[in-house]
Structure formats: structure tokens, C-alpha cells
N, C-alpha and C. Protein backbone atom coordinates (compact mmCIF):
# COMPACT_ATOMS: atom_id res chain seq x y z
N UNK A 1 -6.99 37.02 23.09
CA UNK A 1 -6.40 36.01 22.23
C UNK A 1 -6.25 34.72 23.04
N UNK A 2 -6.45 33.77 22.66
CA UNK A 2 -6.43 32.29 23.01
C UNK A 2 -4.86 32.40 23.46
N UNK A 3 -5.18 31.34 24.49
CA UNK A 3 -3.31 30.42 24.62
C UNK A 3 -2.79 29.76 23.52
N UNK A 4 -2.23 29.77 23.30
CA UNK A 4 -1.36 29.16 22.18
C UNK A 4 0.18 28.06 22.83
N UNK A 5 0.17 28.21 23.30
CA UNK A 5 1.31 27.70 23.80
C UNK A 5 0.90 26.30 24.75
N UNK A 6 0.80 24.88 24.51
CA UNK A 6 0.49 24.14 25.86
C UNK A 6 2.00 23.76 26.83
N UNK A 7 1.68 22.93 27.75
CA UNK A 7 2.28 22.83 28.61
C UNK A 7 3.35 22.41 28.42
N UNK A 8 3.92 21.64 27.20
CA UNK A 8 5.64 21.71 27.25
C UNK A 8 5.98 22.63 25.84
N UNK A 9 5.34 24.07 25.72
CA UNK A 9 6.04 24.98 24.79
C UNK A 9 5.50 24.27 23.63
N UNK A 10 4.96 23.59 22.98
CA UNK A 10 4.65 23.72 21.60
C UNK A 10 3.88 24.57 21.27
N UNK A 11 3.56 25.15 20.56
CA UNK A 11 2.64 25.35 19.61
C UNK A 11 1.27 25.14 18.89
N UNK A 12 -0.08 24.98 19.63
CA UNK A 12 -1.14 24.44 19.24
C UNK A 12 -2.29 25.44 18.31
N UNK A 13 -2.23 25.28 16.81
CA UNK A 13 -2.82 26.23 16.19
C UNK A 13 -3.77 25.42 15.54
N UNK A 14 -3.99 24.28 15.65
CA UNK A 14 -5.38 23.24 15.45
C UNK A 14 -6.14 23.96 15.74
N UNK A 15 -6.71 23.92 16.89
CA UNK A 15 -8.15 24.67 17.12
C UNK A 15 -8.20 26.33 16.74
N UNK A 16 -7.34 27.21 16.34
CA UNK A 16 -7.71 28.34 15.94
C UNK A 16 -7.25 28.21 14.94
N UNK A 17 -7.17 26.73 13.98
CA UNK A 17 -7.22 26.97 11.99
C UNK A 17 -8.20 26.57 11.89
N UNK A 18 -8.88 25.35 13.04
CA UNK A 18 -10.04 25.18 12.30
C UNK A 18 -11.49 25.59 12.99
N UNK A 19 -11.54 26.81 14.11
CA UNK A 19 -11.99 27.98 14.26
C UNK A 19 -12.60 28.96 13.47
N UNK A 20 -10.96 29.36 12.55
CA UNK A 20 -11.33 29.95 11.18
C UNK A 20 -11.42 29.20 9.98
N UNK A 21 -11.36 28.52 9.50
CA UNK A 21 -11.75 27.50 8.30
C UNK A 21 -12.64 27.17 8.34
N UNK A 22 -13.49 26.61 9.44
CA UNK A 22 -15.09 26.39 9.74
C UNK A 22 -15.76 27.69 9.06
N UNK A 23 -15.46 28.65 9.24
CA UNK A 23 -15.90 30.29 9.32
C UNK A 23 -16.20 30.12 7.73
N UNK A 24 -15.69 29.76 6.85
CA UNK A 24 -15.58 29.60 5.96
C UNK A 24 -16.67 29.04 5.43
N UNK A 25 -17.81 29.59 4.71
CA UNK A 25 -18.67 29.04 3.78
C UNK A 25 -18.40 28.09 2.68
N UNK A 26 -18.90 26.77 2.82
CA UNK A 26 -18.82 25.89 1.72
C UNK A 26 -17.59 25.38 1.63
N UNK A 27 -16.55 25.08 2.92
CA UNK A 27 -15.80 25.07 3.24
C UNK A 27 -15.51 23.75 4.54
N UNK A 28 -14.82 22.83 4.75
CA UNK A 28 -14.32 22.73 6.00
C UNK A 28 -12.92 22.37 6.00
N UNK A 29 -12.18 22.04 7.10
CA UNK A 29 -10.54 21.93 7.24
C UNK A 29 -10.45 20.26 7.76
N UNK A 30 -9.43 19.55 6.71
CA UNK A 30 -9.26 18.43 7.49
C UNK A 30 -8.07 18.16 7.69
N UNK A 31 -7.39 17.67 9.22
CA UNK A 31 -5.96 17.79 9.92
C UNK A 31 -5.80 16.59 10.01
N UNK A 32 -4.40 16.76 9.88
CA UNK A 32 -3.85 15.31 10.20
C UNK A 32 -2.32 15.43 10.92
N UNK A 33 -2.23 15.01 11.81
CA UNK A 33 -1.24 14.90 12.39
C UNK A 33 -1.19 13.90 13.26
N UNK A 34 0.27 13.53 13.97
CA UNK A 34 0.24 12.72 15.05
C UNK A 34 1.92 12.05 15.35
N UNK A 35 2.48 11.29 16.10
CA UNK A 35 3.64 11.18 16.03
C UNK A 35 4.03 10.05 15.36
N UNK A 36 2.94 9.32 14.45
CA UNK A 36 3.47 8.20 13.16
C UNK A 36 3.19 9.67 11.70
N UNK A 37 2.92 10.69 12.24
CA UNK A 37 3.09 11.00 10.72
C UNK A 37 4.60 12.22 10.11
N UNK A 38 5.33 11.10 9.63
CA UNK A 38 6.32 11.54 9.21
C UNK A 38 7.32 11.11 7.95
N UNK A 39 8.14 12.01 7.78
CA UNK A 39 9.08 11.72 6.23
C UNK A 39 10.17 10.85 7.08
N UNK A 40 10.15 10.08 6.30
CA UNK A 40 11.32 8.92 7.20
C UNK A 40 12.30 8.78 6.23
N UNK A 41 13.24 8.00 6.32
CA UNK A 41 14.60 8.00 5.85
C UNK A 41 14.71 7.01 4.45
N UNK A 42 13.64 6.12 4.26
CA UNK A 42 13.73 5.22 3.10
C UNK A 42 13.14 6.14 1.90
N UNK A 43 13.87 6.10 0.67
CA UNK A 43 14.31 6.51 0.10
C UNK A 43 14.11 5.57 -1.53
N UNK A 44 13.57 6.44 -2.72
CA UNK A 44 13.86 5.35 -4.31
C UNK A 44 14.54 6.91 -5.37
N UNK A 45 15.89 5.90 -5.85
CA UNK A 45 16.21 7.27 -6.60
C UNK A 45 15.44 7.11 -7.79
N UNK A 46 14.96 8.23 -8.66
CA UNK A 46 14.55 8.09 -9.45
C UNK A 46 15.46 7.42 -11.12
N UNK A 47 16.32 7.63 -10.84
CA UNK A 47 17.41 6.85 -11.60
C UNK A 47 18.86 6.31 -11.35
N UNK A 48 18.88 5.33 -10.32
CA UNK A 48 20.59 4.49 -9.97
C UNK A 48 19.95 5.56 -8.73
N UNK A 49 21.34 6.04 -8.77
CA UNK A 49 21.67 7.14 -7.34
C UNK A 49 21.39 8.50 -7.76
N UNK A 50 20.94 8.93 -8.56
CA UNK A 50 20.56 10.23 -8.97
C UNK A 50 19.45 10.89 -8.48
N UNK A 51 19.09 12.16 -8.47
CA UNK A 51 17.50 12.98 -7.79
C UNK A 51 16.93 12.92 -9.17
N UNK A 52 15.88 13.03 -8.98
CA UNK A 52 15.46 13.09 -7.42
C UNK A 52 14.83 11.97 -6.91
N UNK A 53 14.93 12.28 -5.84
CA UNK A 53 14.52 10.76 -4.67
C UNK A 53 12.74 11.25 -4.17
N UNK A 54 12.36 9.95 -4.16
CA UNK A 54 11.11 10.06 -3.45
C UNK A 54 10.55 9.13 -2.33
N UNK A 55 9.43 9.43 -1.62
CA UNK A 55 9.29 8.62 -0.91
C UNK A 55 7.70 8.58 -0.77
N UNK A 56 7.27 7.72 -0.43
CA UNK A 56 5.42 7.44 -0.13
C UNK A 56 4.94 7.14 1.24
N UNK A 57 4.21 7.99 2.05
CA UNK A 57 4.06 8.47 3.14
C UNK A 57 2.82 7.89 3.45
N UNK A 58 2.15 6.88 4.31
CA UNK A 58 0.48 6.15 4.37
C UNK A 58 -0.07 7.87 5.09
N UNK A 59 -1.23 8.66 4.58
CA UNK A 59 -1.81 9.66 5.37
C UNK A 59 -3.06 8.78 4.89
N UNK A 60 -3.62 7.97 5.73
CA UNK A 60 -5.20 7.38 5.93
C UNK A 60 -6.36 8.81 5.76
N UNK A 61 -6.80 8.91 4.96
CA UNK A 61 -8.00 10.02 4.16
C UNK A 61 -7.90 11.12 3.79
N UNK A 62 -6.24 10.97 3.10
CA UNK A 62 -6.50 11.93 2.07
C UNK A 62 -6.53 11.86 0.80
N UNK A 63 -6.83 12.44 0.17
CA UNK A 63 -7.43 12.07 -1.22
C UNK A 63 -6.82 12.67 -2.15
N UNK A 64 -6.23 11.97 -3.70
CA UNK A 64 -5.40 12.98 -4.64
C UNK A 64 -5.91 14.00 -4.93
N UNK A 65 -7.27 14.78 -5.00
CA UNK A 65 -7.76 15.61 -5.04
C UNK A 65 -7.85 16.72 -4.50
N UNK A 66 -6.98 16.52 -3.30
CA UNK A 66 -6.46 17.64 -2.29
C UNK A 66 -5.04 18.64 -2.51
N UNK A 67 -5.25 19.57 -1.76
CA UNK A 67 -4.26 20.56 -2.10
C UNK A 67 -3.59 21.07 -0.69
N UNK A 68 -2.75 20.11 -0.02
CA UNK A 68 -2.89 20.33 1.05
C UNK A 68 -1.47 21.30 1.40
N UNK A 69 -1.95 22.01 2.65
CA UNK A 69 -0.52 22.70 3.26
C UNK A 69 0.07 21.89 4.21
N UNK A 70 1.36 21.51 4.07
CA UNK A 70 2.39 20.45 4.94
C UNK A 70 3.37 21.27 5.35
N UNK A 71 3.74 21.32 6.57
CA UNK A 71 4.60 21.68 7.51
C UNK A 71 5.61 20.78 8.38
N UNK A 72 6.54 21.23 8.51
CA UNK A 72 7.01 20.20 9.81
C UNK A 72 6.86 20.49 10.84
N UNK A 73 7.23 19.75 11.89
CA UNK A 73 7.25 20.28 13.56
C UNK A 73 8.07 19.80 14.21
N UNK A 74 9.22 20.76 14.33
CA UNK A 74 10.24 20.24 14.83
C UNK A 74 10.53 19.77 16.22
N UNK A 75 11.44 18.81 16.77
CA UNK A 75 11.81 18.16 17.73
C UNK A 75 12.00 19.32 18.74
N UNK A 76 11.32 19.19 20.39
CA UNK A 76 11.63 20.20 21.43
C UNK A 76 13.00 20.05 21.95
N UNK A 77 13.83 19.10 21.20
CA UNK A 77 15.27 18.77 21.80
C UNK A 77 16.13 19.56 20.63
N UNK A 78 16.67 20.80 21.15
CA UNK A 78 17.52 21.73 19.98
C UNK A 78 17.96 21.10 19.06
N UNK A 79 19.19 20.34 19.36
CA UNK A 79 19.82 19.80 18.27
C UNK A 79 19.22 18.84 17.63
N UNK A 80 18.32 18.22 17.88
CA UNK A 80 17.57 17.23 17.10
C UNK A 80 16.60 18.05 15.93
N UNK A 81 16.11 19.48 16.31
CA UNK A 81 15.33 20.03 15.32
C UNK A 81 16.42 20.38 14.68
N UNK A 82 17.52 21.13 14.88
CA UNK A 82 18.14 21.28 13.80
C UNK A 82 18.74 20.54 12.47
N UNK A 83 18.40 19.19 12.86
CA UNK A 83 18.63 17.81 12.11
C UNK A 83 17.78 17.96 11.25
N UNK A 84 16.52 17.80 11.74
CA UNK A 84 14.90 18.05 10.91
C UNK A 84 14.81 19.11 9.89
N UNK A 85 15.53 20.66 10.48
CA UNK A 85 15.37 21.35 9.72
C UNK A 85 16.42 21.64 8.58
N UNK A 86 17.41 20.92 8.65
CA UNK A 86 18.52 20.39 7.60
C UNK A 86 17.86 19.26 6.56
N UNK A 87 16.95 18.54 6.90
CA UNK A 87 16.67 17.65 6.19
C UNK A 87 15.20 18.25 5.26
N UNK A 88 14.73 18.60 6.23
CA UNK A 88 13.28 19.81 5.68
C UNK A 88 13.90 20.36 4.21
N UNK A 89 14.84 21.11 4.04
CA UNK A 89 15.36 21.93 3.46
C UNK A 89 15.63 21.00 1.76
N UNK A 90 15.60 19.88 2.14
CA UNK A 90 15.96 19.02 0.69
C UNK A 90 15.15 19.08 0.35
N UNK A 91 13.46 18.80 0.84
CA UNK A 91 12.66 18.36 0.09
C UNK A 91 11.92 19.37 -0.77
N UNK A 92 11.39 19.15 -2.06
CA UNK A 92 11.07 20.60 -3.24
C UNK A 92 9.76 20.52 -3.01
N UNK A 93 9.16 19.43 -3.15
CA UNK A 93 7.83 19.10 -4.04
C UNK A 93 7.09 17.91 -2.61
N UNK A 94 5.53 18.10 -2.95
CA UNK A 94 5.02 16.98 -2.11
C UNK A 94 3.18 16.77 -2.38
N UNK A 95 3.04 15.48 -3.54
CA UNK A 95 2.02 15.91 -4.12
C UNK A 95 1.35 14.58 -3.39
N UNK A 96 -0.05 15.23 -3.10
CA UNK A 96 -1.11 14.25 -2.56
C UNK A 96 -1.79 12.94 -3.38
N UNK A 97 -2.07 12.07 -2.91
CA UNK A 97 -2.25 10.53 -3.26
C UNK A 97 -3.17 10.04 -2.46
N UNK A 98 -4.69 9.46 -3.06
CA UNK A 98 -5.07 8.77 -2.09
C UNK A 98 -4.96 7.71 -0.80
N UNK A 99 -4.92 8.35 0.31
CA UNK A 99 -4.42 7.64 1.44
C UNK A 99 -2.90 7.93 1.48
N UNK A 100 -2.15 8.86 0.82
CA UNK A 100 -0.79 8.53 0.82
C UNK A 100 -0.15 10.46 0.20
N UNK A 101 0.95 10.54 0.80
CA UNK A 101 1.73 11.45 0.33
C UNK A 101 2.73 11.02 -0.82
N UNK A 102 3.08 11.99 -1.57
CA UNK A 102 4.42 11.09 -2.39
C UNK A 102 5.59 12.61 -1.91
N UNK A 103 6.76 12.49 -1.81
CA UNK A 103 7.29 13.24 -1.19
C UNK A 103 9.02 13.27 -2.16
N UNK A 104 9.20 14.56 -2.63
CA UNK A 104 10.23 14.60 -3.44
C UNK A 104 11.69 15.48 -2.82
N UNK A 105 12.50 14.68 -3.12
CA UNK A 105 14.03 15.59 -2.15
C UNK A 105 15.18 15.65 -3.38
N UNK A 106 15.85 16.67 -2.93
CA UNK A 106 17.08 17.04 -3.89
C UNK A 106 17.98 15.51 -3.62
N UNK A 107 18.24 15.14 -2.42
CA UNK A 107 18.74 14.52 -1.49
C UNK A 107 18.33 13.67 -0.27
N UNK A 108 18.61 12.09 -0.48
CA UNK A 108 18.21 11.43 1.05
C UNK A 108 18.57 12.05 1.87
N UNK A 109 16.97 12.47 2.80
CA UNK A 109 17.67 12.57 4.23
C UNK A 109 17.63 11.42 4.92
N UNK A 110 18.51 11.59 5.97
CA UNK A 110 18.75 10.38 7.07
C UNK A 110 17.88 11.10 8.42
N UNK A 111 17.04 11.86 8.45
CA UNK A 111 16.95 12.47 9.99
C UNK A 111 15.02 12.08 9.35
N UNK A 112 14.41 11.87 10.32
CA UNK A 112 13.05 11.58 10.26
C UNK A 112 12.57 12.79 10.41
N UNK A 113 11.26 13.56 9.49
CA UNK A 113 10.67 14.79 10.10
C UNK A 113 9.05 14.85 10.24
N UNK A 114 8.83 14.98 11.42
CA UNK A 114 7.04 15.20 12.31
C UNK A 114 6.60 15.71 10.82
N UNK A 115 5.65 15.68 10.47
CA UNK A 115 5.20 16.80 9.72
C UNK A 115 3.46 17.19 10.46
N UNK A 116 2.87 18.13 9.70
CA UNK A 116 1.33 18.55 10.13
C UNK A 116 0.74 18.80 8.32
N UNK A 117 0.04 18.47 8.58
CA UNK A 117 -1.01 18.60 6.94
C UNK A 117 -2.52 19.27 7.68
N UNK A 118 -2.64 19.76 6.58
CA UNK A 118 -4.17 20.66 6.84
C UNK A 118 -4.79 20.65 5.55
N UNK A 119 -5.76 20.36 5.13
CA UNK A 119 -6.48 20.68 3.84
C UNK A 119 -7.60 21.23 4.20
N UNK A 120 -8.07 22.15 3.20
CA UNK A 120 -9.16 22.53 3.07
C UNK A 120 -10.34 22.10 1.77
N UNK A 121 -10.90 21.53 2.10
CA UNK A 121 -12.30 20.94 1.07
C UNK A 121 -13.38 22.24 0.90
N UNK A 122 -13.73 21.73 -0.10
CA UNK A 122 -15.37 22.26 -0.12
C UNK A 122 -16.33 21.28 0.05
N UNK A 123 -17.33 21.62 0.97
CA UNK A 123 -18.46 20.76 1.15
C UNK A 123 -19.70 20.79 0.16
N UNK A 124 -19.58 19.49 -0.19
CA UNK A 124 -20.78 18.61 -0.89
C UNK A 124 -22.05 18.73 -0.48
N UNK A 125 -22.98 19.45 -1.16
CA UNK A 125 -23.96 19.89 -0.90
C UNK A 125 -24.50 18.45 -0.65
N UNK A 126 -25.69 18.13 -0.09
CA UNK A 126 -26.24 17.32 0.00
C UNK A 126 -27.83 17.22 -0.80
């Protein structure tokens, strides 16, 4: 089995999702991550002060047509993930938009959270 773990303890499962997703006929995986991609704290209620609240996230190539899996990744500083994962916990819903996430919460959070997106396409025959 591969390392999984790099040098300050995270977690690197990029190259063995898209390892197996390649594997995948008629298929490829497209990732996005990085440390500008995240749910940040600005906030529109959908009516006065009422939920639900949303927010619009720039993800440069993805497309509404996608169905993507979003994760967070929490902070290597304890108490700071536990912030993240308090705020994680509001959000219900998170539907894809060209170039853009739209992102739905019971509740503003105030704590910013990493996230990771992965989609999987089917490839366009040529």
C-alpha cells in the first residue's frame, strides 16, 4: 500500500483517487483544491436574517453540470479544526455552478473551512 501520510501528517489521497478513477472507463476525475479554496464567512440570508443563508464560492472549471463530492480539510492546529468542524456541520446543501459553488447553511458560520472537491466526468468521445 502506498504512503498516505506526507510529511506534516496530512492526508494525501489525490493520487490514489485519481489512480482509481483513471481505471475507470469513459471516465476521468477532476480535483480541485488548494489553500484559496474555501467557505468563508460572508454570508446572504435568504430572507432579512432568516435560513437559509448562502454563499458563492469562485471554483475556476467547474461546470453546473457536475456532481461533485466536497469535503473539508481540517486545520493541523486542534482547536482550530474543531472550529471548522462546528461550522462544517451547518452547512446542508452545496450545488455546483459554472466556475462557482453556491453553498447553503442552517446558520452563518464565522470560522473559514479548506474544503477538497473531486468530480468525476465522462469523457467525450472524440
Amino acid at each position: 500500500m502506498p504512503e498516505l501520510l506526507d510529511r506534516d501528517g496530512t492526508v494525501q489521497l489525490v493520487t490514489e483517487i485519481k489512480a482509481e478513477v483513471t481505471g475507470i472507463t469513459g471516465s476521468m476525475a477532476k480535483i480541485f483544491k488548494g489553500p484559496d479554496l474555501k467557505i468563508g464567512t460572508t454570508w446572504a440570508a435568504a430572507s432579512g436574517d432568516t435560513a437559509p443563508y448562502t454563499q458563492q464560492v469562485a471554483v475556476t472549471g467547474m461546470l453546473a453540470t457536475d456532481d461533485p463530492i466536497i469535503d473539508m480539510v481540517p486545520d493541523n492546529n486542534y482547536a482550530r479544526a474543531g472550529l471548522q468542524i462546528d461550522a462544517w456541520q451547518e452547512i446542508y446543501r452545496i450545488d455546483a455552478r459554472d466556475d462557482a459553488i453556491i453553498v447553503y447553511a442552517h446558520r452563518p458560520t464565522m470560522e473559514p473551512i479548506p474544503i477538497k472537491i473531486v468530480c468525476i466526468r465522462p469523457v467525450t468521445p472524440s
